[in-house]
Protein backbone atom coordinates (compact mmCIF):
# COMPACT_ATOMS: atom_id res chain seq x y z
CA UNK A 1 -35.20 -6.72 -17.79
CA UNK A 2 -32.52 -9.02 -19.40
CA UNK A 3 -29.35 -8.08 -21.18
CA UNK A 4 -30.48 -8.66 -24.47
CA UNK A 5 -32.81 -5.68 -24.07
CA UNK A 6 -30.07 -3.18 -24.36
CA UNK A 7 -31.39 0.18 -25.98
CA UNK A 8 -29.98 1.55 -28.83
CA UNK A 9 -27.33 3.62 -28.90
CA UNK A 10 -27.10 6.91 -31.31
CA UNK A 11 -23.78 8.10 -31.98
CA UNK A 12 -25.37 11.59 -32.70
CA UNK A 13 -28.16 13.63 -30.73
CA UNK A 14 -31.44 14.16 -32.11
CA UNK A 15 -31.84 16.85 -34.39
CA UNK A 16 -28.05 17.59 -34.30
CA UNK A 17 -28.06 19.40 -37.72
CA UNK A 18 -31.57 20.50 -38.06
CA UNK A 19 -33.32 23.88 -36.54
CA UNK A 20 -33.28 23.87 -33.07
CA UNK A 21 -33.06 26.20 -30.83
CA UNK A 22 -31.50 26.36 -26.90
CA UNK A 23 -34.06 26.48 -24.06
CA UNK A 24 -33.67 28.96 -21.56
CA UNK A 25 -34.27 28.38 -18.03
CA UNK A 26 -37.18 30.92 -18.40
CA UNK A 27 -39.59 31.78 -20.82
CA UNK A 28 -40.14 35.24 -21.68
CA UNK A 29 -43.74 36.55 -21.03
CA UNK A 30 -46.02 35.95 -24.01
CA UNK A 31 -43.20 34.57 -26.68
CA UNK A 32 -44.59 30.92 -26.26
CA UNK A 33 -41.22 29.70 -26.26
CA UNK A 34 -40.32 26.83 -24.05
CA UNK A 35 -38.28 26.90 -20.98
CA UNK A 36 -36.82 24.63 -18.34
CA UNK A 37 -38.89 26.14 -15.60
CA UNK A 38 -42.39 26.15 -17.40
CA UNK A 39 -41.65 23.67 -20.56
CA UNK A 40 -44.02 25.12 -22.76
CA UNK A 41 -45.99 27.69 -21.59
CA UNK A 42 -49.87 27.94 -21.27
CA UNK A 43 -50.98 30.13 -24.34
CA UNK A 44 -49.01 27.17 -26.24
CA UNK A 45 -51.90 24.70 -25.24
CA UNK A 46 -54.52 27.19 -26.33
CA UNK A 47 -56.65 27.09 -29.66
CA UNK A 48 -55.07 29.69 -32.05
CA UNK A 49 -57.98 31.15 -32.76
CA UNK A 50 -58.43 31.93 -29.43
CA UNK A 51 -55.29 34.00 -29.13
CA UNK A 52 -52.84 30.95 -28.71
CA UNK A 53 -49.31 30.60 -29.66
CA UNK A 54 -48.65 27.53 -31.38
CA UNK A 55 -45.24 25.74 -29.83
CA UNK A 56 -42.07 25.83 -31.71
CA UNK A 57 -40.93 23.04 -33.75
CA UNK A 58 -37.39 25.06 -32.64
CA UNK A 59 -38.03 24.13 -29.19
CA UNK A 60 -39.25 20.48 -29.23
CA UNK A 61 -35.73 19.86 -31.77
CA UNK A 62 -33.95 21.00 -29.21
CA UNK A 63 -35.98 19.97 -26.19
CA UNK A 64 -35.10 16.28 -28.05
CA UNK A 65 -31.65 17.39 -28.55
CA UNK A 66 -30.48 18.26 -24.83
CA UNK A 67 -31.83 15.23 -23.91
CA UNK A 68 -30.68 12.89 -26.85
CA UNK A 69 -27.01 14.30 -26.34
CA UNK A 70 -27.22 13.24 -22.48
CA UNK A 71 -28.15 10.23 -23.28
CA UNK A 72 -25.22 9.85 -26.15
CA UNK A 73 -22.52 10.95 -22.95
CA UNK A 74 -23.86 8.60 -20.73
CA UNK A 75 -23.74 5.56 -23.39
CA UNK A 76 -20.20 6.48 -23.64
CA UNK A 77 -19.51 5.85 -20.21
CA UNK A 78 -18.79 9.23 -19.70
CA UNK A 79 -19.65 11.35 -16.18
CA UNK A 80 -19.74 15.21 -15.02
CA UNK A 81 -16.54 16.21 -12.63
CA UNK A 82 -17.56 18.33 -9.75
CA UNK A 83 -19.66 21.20 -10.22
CA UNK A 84 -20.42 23.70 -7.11
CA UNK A 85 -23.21 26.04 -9.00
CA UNK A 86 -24.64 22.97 -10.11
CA UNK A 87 -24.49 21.12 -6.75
CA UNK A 88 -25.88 24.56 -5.45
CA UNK A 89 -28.80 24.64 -7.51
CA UNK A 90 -29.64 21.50 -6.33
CA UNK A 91 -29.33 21.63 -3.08
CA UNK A 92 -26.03 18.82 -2.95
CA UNK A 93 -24.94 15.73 -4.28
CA UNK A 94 -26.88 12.98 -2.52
CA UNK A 95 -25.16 10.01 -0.98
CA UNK A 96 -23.98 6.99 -2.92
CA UNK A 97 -23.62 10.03 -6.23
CA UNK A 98 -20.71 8.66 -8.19
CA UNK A 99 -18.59 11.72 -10.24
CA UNK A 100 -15.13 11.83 -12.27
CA UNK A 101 -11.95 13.80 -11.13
CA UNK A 102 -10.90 16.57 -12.55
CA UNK A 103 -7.92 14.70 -13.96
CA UNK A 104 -9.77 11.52 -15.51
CA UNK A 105 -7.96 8.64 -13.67
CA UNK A 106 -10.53 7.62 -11.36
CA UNK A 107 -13.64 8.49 -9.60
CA UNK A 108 -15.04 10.05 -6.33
CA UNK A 109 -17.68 8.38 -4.04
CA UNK A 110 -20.11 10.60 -2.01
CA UNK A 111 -20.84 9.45 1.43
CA UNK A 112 -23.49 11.86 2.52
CA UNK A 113 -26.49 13.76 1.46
CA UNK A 114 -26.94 16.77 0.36
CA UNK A 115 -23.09 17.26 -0.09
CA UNK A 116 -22.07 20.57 -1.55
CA UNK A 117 -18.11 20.37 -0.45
CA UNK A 118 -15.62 19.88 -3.77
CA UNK A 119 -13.82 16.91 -3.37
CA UNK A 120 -10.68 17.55 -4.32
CA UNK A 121 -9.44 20.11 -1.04
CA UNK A 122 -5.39 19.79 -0.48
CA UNK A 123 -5.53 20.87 2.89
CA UNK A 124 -6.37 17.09 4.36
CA UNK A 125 -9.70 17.49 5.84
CA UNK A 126 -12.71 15.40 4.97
CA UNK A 127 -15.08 16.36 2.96
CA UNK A 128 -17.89 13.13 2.36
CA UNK A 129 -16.35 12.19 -0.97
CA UNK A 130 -13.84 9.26 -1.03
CA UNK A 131 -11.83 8.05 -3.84
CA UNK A 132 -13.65 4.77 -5.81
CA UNK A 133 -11.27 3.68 -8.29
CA UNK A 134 -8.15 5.66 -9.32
CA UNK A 135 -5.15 4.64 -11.18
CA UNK A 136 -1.73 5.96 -11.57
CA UNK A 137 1.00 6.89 -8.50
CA UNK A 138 1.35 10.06 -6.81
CA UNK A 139 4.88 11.23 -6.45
CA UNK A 140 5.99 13.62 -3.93
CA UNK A 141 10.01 15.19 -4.21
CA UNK A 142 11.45 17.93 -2.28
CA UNK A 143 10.93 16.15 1.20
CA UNK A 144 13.43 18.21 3.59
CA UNK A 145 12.35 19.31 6.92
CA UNK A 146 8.61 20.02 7.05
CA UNK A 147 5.50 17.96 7.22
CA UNK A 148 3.40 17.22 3.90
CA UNK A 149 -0.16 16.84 3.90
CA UNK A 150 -1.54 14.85 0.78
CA UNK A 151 -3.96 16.51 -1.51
CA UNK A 152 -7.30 14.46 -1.76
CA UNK A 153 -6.07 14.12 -5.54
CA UNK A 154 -2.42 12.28 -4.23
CA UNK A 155 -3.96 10.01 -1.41
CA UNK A 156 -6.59 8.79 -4.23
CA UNK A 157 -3.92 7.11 -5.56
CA UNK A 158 -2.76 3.82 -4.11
CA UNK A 159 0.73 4.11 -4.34
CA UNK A 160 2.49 7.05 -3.17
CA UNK A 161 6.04 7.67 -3.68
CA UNK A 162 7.99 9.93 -1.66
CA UNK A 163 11.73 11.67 -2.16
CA UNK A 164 14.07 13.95 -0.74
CA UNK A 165 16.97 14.94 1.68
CA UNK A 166 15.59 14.53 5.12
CA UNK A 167 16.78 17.08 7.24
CA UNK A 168 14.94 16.11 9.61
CA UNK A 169 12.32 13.87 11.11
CA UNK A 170 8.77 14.44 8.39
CA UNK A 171 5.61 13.42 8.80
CA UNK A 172 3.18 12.86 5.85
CA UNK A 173 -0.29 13.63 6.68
CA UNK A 174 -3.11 11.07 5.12
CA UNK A 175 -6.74 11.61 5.10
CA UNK A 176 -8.26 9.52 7.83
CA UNK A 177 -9.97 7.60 5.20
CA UNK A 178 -10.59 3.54 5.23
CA UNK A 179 -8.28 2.88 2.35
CA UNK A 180 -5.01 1.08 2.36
CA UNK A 181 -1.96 2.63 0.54
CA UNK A 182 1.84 1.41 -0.30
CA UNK A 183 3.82 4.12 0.96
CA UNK A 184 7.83 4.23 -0.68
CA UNK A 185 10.43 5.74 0.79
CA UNK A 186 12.96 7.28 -1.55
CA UNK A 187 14.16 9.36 0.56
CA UNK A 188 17.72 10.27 1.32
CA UNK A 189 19.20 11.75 4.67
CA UNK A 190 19.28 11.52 8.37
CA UNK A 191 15.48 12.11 8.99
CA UNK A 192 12.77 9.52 9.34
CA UNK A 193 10.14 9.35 7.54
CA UNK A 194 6.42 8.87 9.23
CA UNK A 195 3.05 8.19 7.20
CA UNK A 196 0.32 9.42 9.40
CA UNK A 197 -3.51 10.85 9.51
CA UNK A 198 -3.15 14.67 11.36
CA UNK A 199 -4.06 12.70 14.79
CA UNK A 200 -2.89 9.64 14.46
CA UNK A 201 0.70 8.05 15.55
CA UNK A 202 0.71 6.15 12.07
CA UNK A 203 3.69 4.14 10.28
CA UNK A 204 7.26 5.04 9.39
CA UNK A 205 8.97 3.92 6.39
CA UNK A 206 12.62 3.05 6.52
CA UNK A 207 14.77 4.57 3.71
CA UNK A 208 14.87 2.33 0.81
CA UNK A 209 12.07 0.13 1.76
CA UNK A 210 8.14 0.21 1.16
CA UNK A 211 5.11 -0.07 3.70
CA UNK A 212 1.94 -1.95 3.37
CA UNK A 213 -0.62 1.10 4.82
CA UNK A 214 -4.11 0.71 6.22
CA UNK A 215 -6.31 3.49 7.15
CA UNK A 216 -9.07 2.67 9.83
CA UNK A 217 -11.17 5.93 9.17
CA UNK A 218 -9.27 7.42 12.32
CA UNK A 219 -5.19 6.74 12.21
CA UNK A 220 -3.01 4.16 9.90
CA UNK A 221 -1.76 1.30 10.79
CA UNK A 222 1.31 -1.35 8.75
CA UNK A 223 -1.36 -4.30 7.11
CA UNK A 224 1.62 -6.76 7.84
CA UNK A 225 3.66 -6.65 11.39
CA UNK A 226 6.52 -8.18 12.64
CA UNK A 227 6.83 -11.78 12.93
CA UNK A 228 7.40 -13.18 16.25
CA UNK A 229 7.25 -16.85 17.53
CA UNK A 230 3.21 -16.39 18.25
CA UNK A 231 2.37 -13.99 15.80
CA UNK A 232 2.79 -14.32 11.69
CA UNK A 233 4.36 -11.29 9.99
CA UNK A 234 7.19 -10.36 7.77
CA UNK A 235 10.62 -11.00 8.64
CA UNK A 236 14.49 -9.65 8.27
CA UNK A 237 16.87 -11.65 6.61
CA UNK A 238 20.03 -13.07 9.02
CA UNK A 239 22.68 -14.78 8.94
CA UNK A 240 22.55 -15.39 12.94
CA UNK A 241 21.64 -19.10 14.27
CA UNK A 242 20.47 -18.13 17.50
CA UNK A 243 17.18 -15.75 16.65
CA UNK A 244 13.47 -16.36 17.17
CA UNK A 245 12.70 -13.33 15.81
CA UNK A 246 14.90 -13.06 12.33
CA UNK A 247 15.01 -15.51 9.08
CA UNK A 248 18.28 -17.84 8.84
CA UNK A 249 19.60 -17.32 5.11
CA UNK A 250 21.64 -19.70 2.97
CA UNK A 251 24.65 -19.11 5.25
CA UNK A 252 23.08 -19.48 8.63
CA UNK A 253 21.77 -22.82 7.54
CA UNK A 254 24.79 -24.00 6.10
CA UNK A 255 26.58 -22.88 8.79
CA UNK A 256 24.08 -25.11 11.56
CA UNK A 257 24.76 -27.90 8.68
CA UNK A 258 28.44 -27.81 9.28
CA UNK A 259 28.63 -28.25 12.78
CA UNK A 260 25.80 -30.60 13.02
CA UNK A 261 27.56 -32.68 9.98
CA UNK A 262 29.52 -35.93 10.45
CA UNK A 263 32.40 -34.76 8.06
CA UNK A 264 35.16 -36.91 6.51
CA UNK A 265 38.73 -38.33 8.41
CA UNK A 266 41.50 -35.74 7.02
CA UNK A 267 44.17 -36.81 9.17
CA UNK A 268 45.84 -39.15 12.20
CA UNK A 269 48.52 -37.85 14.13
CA UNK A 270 50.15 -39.96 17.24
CA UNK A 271 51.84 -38.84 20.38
CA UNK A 272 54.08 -41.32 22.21
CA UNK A 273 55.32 -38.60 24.77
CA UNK A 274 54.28 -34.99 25.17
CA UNK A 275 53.55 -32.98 21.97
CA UNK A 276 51.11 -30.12 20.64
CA UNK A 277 48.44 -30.86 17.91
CA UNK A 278 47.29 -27.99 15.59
CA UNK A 279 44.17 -28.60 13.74
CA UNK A 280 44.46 -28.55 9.71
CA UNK A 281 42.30 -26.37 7.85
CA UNK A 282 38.87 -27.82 8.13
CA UNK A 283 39.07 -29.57 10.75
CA UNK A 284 35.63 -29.61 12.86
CA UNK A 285 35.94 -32.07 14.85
CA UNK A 286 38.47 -34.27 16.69
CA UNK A 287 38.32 -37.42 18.00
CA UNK A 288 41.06 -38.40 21.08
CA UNK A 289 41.67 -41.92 21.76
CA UNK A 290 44.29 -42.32 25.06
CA UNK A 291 45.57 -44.95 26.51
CA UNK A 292 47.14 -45.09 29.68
CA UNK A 293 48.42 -47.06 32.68
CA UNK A 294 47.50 -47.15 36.10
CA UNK A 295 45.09 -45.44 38.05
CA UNK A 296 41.68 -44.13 36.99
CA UNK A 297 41.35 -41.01 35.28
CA UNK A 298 40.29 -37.96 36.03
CA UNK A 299 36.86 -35.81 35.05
CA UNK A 300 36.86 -33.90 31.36
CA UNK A 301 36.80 -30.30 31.53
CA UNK A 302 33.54 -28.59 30.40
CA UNK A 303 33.01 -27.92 27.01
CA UNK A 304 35.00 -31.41 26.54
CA UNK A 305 38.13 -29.30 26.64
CA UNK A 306 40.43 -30.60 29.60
CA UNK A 307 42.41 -33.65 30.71
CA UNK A 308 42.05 -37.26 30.72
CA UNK A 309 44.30 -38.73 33.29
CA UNK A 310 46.08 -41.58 33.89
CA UNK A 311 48.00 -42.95 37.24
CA UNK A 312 48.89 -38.98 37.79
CA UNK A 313 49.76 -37.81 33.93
CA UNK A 314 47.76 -35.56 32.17
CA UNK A 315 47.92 -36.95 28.70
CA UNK A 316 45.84 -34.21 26.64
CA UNK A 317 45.34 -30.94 27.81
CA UNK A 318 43.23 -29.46 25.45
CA UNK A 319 42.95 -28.60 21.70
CA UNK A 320 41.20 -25.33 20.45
CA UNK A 321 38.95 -24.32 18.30
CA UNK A 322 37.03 -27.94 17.89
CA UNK A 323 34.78 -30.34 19.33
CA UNK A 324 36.76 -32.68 21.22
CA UNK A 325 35.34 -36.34 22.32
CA UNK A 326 37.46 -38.35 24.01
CA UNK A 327 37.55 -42.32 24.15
CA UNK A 328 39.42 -43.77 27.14
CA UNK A 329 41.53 -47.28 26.05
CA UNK A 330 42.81 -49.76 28.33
């Protein structure tokens, strides 16, 4: 078959205006009259003469009809929500059966035979169906001090948004389906806030902030962890230098830039006899040039904060809040 063999459509069922008339789903004894069960009965396909009924003209319009106007829904794209008496009558929706929600915005997938369970329960169990394509956001308010459990309708969705006061800590309970969600915390309040399946440990959702969800047919899980130095994840912003674990912003790395830089001469001072040198604003770094005579000098301090010594006079002691290097003179 090849696209260009595309049927036609009819935007109207046969016989839409002309004299049909409904078929039952049985015929009455001896009225000739079609039906589902028997489609036209036996004393239609007997000779008149013979005591035969000829069939209906009636019932093949709207024999054509039923069938034409299935046809004309189908062409439009259109599908049949959940139906138990139908899905009774014939014995269950079979696996792979594809039908529309009851509110229009997306679809349900069956997953097993014979399937005679509505999709849409609210109390969290599983039923075989799972949601195909849906669009919109579910929005849950009210959060306070009990758990939630999504109704199959809400966890179709892919985003789910969640409000409240948090009295406490709340869990809300997912279906343990393999679908992945982005779970938003609104919420206000001293609680925490924990997406989970009814047995699993699942994820929790700081206040403010939004969580990546995956659901492993069993528990959830966060799609994206926490960076470390062996594993790739998502970070937190820092302003720290000395983290492995947290990402340096603008001032972290202009703060490493400032120590590490060179910088510029701002100003000379000289001491001829004992005296006390206070930094200018700005100053980084200082370098100490001494001269002195006789003996050798001592050992600098650590953190090149100390003395430099000179036949027995100390002739810098220290000077805070800089890096100090010192140059000895003869």
């Amino acid at each position: 078959m090849k696209s260009s063999h595309t049927p036609t459509k009819h935007a109207i069922p046969f016989g839409q205006n002309g004299n049909k008339r409904d078929i039952p789903q049985d015929t009455k004894t001896g009225s000739g009259e079609a039906s589902l069960s028997l489609g036209f009965p036996p004393e239609t396909m007997v000779p008149k003469v013979s005591g035969g009924i000829p069939p209906s003209g009636k019932d093949f319009n709207g024999i054509l009809n039923e069938l034409s106007a299935m046809g004309r829904w189908a062409n439009a794209g259109a599908g049949y929500p959940f139906d138990a008496a139908f899905a009774k009558a014939i014995g269950g929706y079979p696996a792979g059966a594809k039908i529309p929600n009851a509110e229009n915005s997306g679809f349900w997938l069956n997953t097993v035979d014979n399937n005679l369970d509505n999709p849409e329960v609210t109390d969290g169990r599983l039923t075989g169906w799972v949601p195909a394509e849906n669009y919109g956001i579910a929005t849950l308010s009210g959060l306070s001090k009990a758990d939630v459990t999504l109704t199959a309708l809400q966890a179709a969705k892919a985003r789910i948004v969640l409000s409240g006061d948090l009295k406490a800590n709340v869990a809300v309970i997912f279906p343990a389906w393999q679908k992945s969600w982005t779970g938003v915390n609104q919420c206000t309040g001293s609680g925490s806030l924990i997406c989970r399946t009814k047995a699993g440990v699942g994820v929790v959702v700081p206040k403010g902030e939004s969580r990546e969800i995956v659901g492993d047919g069993s528990g959830l899980v966060q799609r994206i962890v926490n960076a470390s130095t062996t594993v790739a994840g998502i970070t937190q912003l820092s302003s720290a230098t000395d983290s492995e674990t947290l990402t340096a912003t603008p001032k972290a790395v202009k703060a490493i830039a400032d120590t590490l830089s060179g910088g510029r001469l701002l100003n000379i001072q000289s001491f001829t006899h004992s005296g006390t040198y206070t930094p200018i604003p700005g100053t980084r770094k200082v370098r100490v040039k001494c001269w002195g005579a006789g003996g050798g000098g001592a050992g600098m301090s650590k953190q090149n904060r100390g003395s430099v010594s000179g036949a027995g006079r100390s002739l810098c002691r220290s000077v805070t809040g800089c890096n100090v290097a010192f140059v000895r003179e003869h």
